[in-house]
N, C-alpha and C. Protein backbone atom coordinates (compact mmCIF):
# COMPACT_ATOMS: atom_id res chain seq x y z
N UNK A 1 59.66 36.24 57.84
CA UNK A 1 60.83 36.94 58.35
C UNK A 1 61.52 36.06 59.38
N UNK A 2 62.80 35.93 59.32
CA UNK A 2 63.49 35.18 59.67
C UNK A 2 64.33 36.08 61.37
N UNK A 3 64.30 35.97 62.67
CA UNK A 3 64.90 36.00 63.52
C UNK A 3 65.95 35.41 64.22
N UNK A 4 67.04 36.06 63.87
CA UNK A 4 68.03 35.76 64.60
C UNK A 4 68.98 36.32 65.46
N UNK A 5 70.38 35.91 66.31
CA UNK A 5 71.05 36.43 67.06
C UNK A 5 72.75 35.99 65.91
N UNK A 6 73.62 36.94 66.19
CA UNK A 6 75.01 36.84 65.90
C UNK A 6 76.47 37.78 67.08
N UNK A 7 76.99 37.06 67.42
CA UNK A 7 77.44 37.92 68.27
C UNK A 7 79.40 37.21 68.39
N UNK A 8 80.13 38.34 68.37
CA UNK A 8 81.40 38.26 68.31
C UNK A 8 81.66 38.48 69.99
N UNK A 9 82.66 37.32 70.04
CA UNK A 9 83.39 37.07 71.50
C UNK A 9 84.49 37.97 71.65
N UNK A 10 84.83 38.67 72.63
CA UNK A 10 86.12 39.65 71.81
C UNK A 10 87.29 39.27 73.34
N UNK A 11 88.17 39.01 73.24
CA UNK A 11 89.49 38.74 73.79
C UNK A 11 91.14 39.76 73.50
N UNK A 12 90.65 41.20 74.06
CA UNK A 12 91.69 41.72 73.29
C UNK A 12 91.74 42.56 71.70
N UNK A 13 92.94 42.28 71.21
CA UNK A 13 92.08 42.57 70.09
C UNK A 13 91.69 41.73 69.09
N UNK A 14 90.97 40.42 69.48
CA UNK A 14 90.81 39.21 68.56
C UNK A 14 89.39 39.32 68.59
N UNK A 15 88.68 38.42 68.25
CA UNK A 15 87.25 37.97 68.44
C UNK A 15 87.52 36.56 68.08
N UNK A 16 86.62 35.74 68.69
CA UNK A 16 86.64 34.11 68.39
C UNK A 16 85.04 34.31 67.52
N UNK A 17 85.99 33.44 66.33
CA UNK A 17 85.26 33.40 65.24
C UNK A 17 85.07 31.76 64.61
N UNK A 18 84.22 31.82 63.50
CA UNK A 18 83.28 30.65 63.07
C UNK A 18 83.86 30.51 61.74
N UNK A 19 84.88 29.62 60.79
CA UNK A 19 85.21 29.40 59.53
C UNK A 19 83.93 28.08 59.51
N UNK A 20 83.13 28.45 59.05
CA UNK A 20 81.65 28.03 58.11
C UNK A 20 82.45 26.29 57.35
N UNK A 21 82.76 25.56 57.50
CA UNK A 21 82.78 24.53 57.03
C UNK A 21 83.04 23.22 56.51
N UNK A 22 81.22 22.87 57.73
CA UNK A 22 80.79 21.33 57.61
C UNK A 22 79.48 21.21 57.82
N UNK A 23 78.63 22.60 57.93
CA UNK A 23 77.13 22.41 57.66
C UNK A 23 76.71 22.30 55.91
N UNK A 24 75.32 20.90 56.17
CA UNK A 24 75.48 20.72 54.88
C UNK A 24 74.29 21.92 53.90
N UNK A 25 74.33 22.32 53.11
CA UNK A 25 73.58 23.53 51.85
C UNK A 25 73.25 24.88 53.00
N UNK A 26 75.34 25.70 53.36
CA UNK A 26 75.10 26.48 54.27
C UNK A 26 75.33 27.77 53.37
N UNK A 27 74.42 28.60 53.55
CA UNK A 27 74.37 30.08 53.03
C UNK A 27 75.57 30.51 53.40
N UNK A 28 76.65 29.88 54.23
CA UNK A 28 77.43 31.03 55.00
C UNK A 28 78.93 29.74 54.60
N UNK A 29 78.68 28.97 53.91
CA UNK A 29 79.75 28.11 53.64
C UNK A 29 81.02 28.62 53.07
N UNK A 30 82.26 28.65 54.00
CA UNK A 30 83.58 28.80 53.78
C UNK A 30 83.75 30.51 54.24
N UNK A 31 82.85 30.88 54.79
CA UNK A 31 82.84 32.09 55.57
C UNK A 31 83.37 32.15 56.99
N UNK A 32 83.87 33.64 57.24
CA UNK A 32 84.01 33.48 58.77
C UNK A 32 83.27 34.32 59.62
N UNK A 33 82.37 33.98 60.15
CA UNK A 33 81.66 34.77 60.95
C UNK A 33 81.43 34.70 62.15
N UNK A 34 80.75 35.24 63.12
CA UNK A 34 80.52 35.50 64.52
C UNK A 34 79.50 34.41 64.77
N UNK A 35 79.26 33.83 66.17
CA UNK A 35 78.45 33.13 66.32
C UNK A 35 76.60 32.91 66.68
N UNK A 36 75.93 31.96 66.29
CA UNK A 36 74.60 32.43 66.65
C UNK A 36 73.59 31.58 66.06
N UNK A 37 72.51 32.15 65.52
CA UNK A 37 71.52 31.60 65.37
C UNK A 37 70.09 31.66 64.58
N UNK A 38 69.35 31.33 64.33
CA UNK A 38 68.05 31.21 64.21
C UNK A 38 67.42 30.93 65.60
N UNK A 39 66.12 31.97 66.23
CA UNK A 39 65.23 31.83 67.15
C UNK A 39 64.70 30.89 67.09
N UNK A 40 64.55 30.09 68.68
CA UNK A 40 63.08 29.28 68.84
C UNK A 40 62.17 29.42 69.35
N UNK A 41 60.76 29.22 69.15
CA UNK A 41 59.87 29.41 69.49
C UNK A 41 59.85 30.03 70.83
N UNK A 42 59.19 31.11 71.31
CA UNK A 42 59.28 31.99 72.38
C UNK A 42 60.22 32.44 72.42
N UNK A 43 61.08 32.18 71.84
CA UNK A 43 62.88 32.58 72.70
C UNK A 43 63.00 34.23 72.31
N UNK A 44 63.60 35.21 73.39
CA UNK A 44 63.60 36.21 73.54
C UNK A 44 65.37 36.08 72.80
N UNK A 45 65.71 37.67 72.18
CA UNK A 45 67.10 38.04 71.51
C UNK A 45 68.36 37.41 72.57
N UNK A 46 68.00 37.92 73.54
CA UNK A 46 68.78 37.26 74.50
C UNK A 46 69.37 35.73 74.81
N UNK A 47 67.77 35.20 75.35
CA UNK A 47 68.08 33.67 75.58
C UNK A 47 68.30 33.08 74.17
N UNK A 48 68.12 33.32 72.76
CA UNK A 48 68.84 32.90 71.95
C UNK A 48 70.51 33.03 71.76
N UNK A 49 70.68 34.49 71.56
CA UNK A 49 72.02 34.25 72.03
C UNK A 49 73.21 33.89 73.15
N UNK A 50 72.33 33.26 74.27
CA UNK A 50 73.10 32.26 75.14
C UNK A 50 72.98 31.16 74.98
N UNK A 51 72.23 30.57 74.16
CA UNK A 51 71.97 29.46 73.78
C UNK A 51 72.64 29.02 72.80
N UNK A 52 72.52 29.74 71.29
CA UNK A 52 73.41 29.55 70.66
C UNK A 52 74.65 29.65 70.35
N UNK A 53 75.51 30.38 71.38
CA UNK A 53 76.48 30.94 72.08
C UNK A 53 77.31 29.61 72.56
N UNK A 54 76.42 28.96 73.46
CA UNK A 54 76.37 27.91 74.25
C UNK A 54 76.83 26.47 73.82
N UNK A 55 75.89 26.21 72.98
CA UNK A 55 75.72 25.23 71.78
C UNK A 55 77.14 25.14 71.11
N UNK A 56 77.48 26.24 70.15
CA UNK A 56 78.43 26.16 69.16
C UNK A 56 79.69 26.73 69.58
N UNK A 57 79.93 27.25 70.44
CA UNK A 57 81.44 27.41 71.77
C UNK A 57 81.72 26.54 72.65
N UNK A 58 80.64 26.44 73.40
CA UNK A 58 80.35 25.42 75.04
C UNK A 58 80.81 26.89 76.23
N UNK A 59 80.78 27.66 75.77
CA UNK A 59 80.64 29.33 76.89
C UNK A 59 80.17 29.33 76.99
N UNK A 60 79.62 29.64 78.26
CA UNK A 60 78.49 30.28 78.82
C UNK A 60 79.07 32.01 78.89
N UNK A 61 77.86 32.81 78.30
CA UNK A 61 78.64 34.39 78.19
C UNK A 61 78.23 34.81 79.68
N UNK A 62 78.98 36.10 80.42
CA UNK A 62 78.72 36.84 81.64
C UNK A 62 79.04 37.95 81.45
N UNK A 63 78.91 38.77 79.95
CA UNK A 63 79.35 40.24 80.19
C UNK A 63 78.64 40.01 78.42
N UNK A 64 77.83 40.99 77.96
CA UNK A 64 77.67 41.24 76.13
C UNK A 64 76.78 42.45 76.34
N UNK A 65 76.51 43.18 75.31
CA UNK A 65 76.21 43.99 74.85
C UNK A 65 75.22 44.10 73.78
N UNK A 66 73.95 44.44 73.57
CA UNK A 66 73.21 44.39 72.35
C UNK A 66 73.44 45.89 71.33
N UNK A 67 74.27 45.84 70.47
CA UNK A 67 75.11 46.76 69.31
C UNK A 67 74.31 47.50 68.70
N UNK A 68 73.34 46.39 67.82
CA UNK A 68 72.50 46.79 67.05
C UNK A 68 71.81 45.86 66.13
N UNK A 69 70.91 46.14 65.28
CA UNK A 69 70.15 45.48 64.39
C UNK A 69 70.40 45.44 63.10
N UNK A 70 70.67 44.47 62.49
CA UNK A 70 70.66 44.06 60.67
C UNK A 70 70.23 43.59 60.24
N UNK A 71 69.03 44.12 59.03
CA UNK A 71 67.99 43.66 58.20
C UNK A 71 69.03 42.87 56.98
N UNK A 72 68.71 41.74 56.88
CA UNK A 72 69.36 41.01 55.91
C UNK A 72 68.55 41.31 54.52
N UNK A 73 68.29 41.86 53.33
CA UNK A 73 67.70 41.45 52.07
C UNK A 73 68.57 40.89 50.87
N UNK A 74 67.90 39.55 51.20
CA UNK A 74 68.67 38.52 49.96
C UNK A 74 67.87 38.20 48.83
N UNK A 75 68.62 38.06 47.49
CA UNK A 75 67.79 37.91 46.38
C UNK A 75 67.55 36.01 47.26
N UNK A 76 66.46 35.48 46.70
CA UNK A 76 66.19 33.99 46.76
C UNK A 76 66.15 33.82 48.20
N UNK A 77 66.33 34.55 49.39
CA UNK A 77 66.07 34.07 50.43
C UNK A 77 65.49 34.78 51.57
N UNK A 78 64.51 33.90 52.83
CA UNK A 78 63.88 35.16 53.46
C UNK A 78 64.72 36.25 53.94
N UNK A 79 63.53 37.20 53.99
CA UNK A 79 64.33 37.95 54.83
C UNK A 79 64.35 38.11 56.03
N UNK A 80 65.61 38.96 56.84
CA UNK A 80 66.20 38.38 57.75
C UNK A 80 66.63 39.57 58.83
N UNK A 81 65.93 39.53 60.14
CA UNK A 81 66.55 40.26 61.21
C UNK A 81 67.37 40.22 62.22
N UNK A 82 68.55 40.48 62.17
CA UNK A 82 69.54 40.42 62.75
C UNK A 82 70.24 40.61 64.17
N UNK A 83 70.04 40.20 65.26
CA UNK A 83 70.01 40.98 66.87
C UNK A 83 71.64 40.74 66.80
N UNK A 84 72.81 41.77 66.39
CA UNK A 84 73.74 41.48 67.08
C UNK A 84 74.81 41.93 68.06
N UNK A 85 75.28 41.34 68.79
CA UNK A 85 75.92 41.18 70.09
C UNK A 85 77.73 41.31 70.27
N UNK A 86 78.09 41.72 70.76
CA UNK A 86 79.38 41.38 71.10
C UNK A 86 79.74 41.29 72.77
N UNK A 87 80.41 40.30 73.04
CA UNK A 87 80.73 39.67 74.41
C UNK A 87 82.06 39.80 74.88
N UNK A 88 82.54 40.15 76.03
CA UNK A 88 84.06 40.35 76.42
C UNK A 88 84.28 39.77 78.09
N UNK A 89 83.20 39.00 78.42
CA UNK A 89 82.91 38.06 79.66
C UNK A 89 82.34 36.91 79.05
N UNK A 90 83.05 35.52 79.55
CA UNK A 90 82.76 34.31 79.25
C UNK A 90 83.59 33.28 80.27
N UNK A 91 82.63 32.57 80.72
CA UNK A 91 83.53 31.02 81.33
C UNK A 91 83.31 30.09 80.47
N UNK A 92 84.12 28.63 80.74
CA UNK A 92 83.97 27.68 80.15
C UNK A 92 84.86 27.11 79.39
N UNK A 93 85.37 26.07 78.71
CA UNK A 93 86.24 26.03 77.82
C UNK A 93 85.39 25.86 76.28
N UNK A 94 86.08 25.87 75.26
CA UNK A 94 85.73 26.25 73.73
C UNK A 94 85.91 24.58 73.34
N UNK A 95 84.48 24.33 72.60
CA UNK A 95 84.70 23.16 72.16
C UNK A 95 84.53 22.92 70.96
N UNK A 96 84.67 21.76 70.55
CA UNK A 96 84.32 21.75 68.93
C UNK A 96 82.91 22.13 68.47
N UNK A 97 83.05 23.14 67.35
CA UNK A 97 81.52 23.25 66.63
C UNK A 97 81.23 22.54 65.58
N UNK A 98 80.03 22.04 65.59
CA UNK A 98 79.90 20.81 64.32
C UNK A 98 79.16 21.87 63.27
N UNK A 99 79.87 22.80 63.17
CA UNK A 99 79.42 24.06 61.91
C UNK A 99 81.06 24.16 61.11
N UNK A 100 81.82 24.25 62.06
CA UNK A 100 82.95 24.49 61.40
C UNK A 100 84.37 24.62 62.52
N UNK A 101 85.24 25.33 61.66
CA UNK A 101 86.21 25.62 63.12
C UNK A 101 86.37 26.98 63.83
N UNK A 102 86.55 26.80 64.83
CA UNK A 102 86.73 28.23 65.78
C UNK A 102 88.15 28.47 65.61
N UNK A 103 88.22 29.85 66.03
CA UNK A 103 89.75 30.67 66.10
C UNK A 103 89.80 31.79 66.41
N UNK A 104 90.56 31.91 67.16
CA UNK A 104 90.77 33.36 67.46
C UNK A 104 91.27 34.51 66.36
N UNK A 105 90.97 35.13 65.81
CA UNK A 105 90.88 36.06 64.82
C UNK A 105 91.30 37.34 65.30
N UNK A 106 93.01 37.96 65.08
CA UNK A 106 93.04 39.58 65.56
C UNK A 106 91.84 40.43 64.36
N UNK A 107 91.61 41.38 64.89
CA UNK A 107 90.46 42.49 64.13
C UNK A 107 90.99 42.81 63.40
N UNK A 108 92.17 43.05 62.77
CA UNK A 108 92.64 43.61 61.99
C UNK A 108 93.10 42.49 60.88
N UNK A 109 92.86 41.51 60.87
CA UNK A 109 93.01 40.46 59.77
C UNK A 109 91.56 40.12 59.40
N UNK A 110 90.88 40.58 59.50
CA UNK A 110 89.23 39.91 59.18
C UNK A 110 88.82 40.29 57.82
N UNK A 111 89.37 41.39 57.69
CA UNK A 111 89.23 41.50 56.14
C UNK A 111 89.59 41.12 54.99
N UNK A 112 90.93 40.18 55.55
CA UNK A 112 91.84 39.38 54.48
C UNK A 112 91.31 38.03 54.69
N UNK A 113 90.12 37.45 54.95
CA UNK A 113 89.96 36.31 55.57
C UNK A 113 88.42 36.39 54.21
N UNK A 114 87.87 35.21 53.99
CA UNK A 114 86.43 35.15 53.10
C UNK A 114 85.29 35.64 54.53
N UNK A 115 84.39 36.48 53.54
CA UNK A 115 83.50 36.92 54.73
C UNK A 115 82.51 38.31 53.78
N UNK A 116 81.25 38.35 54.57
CA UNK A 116 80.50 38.98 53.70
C UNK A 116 80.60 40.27 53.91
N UNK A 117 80.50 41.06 52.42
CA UNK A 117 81.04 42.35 52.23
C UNK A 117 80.24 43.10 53.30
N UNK A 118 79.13 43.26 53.72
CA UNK A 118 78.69 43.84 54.82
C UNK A 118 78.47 43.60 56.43
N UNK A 119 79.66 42.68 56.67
CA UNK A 119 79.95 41.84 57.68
C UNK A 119 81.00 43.35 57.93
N UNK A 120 81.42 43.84 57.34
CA UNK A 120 83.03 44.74 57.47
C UNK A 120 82.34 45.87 58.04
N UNK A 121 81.04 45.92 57.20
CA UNK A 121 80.55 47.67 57.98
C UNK A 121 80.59 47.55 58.97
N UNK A 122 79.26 46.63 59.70
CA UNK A 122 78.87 46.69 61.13
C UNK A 122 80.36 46.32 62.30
N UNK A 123 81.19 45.42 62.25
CA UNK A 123 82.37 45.02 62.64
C UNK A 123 83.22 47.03 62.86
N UNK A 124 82.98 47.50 61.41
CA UNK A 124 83.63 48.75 61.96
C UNK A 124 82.60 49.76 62.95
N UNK A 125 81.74 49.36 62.90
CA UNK A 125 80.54 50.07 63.45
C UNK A 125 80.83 49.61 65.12
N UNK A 126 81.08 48.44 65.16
CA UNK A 126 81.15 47.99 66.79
C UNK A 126 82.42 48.75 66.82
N UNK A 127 83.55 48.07 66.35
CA UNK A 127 85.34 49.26 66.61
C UNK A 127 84.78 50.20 67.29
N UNK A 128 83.84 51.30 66.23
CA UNK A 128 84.01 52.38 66.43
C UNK A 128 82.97 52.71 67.98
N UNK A 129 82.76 51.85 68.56
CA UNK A 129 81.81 51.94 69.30
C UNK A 129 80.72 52.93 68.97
N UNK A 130 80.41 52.76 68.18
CA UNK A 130 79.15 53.38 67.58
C UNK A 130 77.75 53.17 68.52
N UNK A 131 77.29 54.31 69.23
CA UNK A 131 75.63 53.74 69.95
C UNK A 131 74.74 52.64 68.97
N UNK A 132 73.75 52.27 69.75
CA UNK A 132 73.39 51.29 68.88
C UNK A 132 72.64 51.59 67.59
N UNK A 133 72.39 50.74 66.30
CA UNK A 133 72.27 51.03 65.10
C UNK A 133 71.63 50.24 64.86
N UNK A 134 70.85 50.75 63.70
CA UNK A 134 70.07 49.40 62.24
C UNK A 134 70.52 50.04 61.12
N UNK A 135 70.93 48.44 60.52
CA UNK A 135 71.86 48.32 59.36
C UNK A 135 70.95 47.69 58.63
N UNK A 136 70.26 47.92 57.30
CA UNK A 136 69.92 47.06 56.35
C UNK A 136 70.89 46.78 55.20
N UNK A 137 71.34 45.76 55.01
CA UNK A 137 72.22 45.22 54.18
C UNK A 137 71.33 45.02 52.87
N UNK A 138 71.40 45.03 51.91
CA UNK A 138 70.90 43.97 50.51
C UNK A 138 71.31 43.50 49.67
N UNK A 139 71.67 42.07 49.49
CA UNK A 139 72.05 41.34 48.90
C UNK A 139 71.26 40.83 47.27
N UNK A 140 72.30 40.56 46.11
CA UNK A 140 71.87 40.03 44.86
C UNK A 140 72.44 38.94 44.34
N UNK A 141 72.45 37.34 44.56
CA UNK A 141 73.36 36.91 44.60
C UNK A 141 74.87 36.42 44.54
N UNK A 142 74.74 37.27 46.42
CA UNK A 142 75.82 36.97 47.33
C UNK A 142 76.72 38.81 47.25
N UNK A 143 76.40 39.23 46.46
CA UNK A 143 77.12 40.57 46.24
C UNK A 143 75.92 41.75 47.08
N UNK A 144 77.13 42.27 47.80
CA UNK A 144 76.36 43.91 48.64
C UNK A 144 76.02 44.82 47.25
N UNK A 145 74.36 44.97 47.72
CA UNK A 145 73.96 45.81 46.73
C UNK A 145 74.06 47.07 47.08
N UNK A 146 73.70 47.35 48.50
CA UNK A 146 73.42 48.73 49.15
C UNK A 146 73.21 48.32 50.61
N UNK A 147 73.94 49.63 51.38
CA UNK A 147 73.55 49.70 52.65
C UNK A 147 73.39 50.35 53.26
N UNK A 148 72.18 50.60 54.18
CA UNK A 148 71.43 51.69 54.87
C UNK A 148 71.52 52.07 56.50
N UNK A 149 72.25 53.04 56.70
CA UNK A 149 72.55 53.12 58.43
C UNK A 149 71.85 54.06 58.84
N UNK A 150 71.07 53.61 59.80
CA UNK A 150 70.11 54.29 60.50
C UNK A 150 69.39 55.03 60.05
N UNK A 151 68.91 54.83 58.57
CA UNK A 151 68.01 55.44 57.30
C UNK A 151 68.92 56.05 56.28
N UNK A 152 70.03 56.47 56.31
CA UNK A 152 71.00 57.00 55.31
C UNK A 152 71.77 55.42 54.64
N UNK A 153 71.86 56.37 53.28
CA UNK A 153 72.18 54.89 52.94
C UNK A 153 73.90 55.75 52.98
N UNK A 154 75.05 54.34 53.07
CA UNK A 154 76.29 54.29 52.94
C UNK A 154 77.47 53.54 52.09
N UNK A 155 76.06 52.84 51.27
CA UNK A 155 76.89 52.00 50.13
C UNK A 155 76.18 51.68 49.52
């Protein structure tokens, strides 16, 4: 089982976002998504996502929120737990990510943009400020098979 952090920067009504590509054999290639990570050893949900936050922005965050949890199930790949975050305090300036390019993204264009079909739930799930949640997503290659909120399924 795979641990990780993902977390959207929000500025308004934008979020600074991740267009996926120049990592090389990336699951997430030509996608746009929020920023983050795979855990390292010891690393708590947190200090991963300031780290990887850190890394692939050059922000340091001072204000986020832990949303909720998303079980990733992919045909062909592990599976995957999800810690994610959204942030609306940050210093620093934005630097290049050697993943791809950053941009500020209004919320309301994210859906016309490439991005994974269950990337849209949870995104409306934060909107809606929803208390916090677990989302299991499941994937068959690359297509949303079904998805489960807080034990009910919703797709």
């Amino acid at each position: 089982m795979i641990n990780s952090t993902l977390c959207y920067i929000e500025r308004g009504d934008e979020y600074l976002m991740l267009h996926r590509t120049k990592k090389q054999d990336d699951l997430n290639e030509g996608m746009w998504i929020g920023f983050g990570g795979k855990f390292e050893k010891g690393e708590s949900p947190e200090e991963c996502l300031l780290r990887e936050v850190r890394e692939e922005t050059g922000l340091t965050l001072t204000s986020y929120r832990l949303r909720g949890i998303v079980t990733f199930i992919c045909t062909g790949a592990e599976d995957e737990y999800m810690f994610l975050y959204t942030a609306d305090g940050y210093e620093g300036e934005i630097v290049e990510c050697n993943e791809g390019q950053t941009a500020w993204i209004k919320k309301d264009d994210i859906p016309f943009l490439p991005h994974w079909k269950g990337d849209l739930i949870f995104l409306r799930l934060i909107r809606e400020d929803r208390p916090f949640f677990s989302l299991r997503l499941e994937y068959d290659e690359g297509i949303l098979q079904s998805a489960i909120l807080d034990g009910k399924r919703i797709a």
